[in-house]
C-alpha atoms as a PDB file:
ATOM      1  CA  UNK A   1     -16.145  78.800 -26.961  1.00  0.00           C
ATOM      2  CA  UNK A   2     -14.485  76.062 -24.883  1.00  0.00           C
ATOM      3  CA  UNK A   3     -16.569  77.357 -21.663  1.00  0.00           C
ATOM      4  CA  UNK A   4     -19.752  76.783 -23.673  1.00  0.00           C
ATOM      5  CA  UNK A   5     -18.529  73.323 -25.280  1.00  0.00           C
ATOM      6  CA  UNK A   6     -17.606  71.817 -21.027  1.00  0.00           C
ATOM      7  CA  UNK A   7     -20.916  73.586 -20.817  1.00  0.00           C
ATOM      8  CA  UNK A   8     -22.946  71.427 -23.110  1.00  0.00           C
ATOM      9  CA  UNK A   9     -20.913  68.324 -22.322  1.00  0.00           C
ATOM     10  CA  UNK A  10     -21.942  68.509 -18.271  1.00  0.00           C
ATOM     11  CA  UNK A  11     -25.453  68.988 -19.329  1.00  0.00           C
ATOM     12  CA  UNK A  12     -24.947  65.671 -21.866  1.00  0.00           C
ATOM     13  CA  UNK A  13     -23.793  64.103 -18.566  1.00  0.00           C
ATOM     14  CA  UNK A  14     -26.506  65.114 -16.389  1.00  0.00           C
ATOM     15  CA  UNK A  15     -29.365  64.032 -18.770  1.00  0.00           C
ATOM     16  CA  UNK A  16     -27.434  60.377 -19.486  1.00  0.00           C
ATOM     17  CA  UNK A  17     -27.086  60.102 -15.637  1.00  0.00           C
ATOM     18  CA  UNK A  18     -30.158  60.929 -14.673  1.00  0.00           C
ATOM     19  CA  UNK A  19     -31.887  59.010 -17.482  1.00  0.00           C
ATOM     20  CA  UNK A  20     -29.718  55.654 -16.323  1.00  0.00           C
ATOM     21  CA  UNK A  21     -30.392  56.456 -12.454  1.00  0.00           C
ATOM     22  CA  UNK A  22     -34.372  56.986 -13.145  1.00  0.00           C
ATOM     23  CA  UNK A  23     -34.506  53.428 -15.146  1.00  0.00           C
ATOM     24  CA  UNK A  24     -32.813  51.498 -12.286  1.00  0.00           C
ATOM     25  CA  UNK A  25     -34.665  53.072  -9.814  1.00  0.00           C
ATOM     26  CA  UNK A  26     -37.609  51.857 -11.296  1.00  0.00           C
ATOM     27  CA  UNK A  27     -36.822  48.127 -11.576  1.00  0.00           C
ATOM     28  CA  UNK A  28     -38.372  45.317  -9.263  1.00  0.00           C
ATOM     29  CA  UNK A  29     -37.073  41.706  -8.484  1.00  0.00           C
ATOM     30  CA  UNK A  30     -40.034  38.928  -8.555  1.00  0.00           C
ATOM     31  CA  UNK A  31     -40.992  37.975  -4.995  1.00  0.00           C
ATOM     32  CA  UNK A  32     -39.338  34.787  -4.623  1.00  0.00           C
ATOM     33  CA  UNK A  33     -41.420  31.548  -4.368  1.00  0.00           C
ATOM     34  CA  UNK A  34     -42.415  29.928  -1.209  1.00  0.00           C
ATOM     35  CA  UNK A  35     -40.052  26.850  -2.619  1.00  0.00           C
ATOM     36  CA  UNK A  36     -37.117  28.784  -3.177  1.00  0.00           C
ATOM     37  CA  UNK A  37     -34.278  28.392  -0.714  1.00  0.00           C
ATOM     38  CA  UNK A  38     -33.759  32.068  -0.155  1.00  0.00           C
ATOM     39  CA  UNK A  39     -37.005  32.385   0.912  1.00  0.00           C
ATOM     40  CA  UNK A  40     -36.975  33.174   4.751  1.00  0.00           C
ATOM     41  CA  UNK A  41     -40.733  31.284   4.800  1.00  0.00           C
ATOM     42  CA  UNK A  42     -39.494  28.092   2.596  1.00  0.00           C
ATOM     43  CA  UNK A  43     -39.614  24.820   4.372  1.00  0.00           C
ATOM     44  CA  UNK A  44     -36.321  23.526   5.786  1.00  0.00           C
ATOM     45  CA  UNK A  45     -34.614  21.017   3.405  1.00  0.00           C
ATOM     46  CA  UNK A  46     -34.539  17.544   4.703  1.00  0.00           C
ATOM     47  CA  UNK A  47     -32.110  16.902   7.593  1.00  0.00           C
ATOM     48  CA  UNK A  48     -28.718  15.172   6.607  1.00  0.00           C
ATOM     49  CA  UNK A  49     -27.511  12.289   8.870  1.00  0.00           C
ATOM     50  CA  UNK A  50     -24.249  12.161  10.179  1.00  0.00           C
ATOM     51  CA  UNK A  51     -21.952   9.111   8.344  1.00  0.00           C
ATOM     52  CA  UNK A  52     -21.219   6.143  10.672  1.00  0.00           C
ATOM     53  CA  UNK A  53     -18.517   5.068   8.336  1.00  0.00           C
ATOM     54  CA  UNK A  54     -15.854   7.190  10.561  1.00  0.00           C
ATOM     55  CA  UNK A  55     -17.609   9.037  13.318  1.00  0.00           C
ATOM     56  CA  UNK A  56     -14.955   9.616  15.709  1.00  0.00           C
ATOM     57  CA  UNK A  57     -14.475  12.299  18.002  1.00  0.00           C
ATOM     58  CA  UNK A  58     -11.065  14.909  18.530  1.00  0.00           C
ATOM     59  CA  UNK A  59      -9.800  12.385  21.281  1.00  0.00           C
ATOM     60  CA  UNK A  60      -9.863   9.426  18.318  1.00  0.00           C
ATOM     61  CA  UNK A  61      -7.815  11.103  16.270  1.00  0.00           C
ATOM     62  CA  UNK A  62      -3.780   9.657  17.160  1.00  0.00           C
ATOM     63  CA  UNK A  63      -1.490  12.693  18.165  1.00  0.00           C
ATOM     64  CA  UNK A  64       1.669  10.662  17.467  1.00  0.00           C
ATOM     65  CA  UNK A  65       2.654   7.490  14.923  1.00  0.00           C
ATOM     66  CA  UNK A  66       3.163   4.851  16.405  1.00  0.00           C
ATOM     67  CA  UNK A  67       6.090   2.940  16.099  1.00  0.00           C
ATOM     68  CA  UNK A  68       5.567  -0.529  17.469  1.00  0.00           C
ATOM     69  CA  UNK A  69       5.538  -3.627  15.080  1.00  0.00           C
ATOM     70  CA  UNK A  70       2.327  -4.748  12.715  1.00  0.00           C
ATOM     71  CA  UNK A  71       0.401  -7.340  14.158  1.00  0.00           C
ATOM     72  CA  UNK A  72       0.756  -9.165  10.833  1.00  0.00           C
ATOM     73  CA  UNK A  73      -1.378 -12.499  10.375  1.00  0.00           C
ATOM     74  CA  UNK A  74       0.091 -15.093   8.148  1.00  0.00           C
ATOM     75  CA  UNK A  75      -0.583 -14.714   4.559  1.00  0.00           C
ATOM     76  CA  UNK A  76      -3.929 -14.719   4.092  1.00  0.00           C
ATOM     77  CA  UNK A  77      -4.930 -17.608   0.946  1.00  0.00           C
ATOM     78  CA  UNK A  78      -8.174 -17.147  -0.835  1.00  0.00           C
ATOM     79  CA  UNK A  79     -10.798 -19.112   0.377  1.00  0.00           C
ATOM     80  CA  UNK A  80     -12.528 -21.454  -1.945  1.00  0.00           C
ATOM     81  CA  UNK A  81     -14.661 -19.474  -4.343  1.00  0.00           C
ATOM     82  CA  UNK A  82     -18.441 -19.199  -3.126  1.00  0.00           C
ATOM     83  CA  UNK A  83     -21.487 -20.981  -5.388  1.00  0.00           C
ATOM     84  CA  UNK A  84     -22.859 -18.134  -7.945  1.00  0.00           C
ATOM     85  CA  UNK A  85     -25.282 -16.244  -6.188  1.00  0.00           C
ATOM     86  CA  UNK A  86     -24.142 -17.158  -2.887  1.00  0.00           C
ATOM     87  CA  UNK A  87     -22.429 -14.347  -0.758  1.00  0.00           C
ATOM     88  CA  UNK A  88     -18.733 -14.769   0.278  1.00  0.00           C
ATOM     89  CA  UNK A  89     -18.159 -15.535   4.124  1.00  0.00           C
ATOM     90  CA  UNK A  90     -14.661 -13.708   3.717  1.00  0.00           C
ATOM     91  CA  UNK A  91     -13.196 -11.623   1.220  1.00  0.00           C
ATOM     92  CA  UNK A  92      -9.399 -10.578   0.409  1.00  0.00           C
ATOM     93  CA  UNK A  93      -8.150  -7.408  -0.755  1.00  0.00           C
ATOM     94  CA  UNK A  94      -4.934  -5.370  -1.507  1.00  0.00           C
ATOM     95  CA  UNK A  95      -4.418  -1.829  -0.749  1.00  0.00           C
ATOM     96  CA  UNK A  96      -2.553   1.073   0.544  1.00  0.00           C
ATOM     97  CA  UNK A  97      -3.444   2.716   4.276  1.00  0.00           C
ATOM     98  CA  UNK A  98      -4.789   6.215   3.666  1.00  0.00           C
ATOM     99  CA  UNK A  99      -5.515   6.807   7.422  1.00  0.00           C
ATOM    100  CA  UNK A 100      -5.774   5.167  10.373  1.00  0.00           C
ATOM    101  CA  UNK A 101      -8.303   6.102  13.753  1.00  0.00           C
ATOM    102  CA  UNK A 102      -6.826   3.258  16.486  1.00  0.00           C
ATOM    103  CA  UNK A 103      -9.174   4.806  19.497  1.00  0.00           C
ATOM    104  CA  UNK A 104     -11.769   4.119  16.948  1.00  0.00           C
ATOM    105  CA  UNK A 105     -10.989   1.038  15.655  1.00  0.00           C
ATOM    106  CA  UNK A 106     -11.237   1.948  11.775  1.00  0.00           C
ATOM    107  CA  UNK A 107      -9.064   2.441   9.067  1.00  0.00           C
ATOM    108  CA  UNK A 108      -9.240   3.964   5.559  1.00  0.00           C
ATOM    109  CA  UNK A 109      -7.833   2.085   2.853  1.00  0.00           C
ATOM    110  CA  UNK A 110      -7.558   2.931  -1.043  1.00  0.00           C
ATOM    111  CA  UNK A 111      -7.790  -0.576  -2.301  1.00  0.00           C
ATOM    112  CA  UNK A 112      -7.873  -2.546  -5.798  1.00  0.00           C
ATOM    113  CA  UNK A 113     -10.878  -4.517  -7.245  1.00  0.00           C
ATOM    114  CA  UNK A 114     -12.063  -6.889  -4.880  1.00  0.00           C
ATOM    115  CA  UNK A 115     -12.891 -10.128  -7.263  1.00  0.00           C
ATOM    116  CA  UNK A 116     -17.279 -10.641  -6.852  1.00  0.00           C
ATOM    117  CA  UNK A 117     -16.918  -8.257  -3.846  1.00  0.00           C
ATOM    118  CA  UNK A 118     -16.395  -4.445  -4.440  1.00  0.00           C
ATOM    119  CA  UNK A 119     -14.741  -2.052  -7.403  1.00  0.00           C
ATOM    120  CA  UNK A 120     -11.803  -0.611  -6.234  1.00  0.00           C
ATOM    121  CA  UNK A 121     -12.290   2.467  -4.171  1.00  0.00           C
ATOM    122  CA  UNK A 122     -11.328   4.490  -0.777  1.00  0.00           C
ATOM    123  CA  UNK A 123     -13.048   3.560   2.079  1.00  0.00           C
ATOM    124  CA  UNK A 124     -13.601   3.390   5.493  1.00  0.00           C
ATOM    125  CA  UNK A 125     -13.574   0.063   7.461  1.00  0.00           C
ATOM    126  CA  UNK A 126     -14.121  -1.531  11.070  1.00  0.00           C
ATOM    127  CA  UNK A 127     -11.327  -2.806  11.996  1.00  0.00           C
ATOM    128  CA  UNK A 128     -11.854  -5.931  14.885  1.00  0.00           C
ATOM    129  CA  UNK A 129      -9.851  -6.542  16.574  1.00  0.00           C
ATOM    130  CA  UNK A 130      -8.211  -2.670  16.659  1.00  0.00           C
ATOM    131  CA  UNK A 131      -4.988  -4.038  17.554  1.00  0.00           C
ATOM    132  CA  UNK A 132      -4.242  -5.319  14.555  1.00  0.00           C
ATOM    133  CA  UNK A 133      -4.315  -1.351  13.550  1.00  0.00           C
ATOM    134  CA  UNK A 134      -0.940  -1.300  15.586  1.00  0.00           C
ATOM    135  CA  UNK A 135       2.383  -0.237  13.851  1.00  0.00           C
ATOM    136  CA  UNK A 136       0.345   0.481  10.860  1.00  0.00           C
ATOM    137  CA  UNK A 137       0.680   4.595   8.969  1.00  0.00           C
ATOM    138  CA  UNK A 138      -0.069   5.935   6.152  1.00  0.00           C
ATOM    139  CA  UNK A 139       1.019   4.703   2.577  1.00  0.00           C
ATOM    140  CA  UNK A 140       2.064   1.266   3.789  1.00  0.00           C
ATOM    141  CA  UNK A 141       0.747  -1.330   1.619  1.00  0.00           C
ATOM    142  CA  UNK A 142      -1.569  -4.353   3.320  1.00  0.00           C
ATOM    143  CA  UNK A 143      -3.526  -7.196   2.284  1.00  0.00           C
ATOM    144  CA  UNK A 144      -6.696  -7.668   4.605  1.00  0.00           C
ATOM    145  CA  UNK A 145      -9.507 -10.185   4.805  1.00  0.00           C
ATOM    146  CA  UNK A 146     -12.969  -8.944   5.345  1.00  0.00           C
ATOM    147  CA  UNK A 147     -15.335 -10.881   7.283  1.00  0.00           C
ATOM    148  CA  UNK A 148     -18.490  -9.928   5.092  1.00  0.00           C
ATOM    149  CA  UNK A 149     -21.086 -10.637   7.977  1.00  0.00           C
ATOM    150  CA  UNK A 150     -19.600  -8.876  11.057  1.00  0.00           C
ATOM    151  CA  UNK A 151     -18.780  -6.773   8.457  1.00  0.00           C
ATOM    152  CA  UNK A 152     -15.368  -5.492   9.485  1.00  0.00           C
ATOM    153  CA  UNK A 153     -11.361  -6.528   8.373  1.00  0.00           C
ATOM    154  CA  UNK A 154     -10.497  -9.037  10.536  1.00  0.00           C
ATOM    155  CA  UNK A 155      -6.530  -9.884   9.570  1.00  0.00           C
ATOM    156  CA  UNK A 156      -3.925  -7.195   8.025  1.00  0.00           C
ATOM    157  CA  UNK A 157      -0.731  -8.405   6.426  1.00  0.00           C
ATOM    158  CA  UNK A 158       1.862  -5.408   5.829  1.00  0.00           C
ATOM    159  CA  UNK A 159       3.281  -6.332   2.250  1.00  0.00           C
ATOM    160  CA  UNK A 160       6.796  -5.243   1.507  1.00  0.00           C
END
């Protein structure tokens, strides 16, 4: 009786297998659409520019800190405050370095609100002249006047 019972099970089994094997087998995807982006005919999406903000190359990149002094300006004041509408000539800001590219001549800064300027953010600035870049690392905190047309920092002050 047990020989006839594994008998009937492994016939169960065959039928259930061969009824899920035959219902895959006859399943189809939907040819994808031309516009689909798996398709191997779709057009090519459109091609991304490289960011200016810090193009550097390997050779940029500093392999050591350097240790020298900050070229520290004096304390930069705010300027008088520009007529409404009118765009400032020079703008201050506080912030902490996040990285600095010397070869380059930029430097990333995470910085506060920048009153009628800029929200606070992390970004990437020119940095003219690049020496003032020197004795500078990561974390230290600075106060830095933009020069909104030639659009780079122009003084760094390393606060305390």
């Amino acid at each position: 009786m047990s020989t006839r019972l594994t008998r009937r099970r492994s016939q169960v089994l065959v039928a259930v297998a061969a009824l899920m094997l035959s219902g895959c087998a006859g399943y189809q995807l939907e040819p994808l659409a031309l516009s689909h982006p798996a398709h191997p005919d779709a057009p090519a999406g459109p091609e991304r520019t490289a960011s200016q903000t810090l193009a550097y190359t390997r050779s940029d990149v500093p392999t050591a800190r350097q240790t020298s002094g900050v070229a520290a300006t004096s304390p930069a004041a705010p300027g008088p405050r520009p007529i409404q509408g009118e765009t400032p000539q020079r703008v201050v800001g506080e912030g902490e370095v996040v990285a600095t590219v010397p070869n380059a001549g930029q430097i990333v800064v995470e910085h506060g609100e920048i009153k009628g300027f800029m929200e606070a953010m992390t970004m990437g600035y020119r940095v003219d002249p690049p020496s003032l870049l020197a004795g500078l690392e990561e974390g230290d905190k600075i106060r830095f006047t933009i020069d909104v047309q030639r659009r780079a920092i122009v003084e760094i002050e390393k606060l305390k």
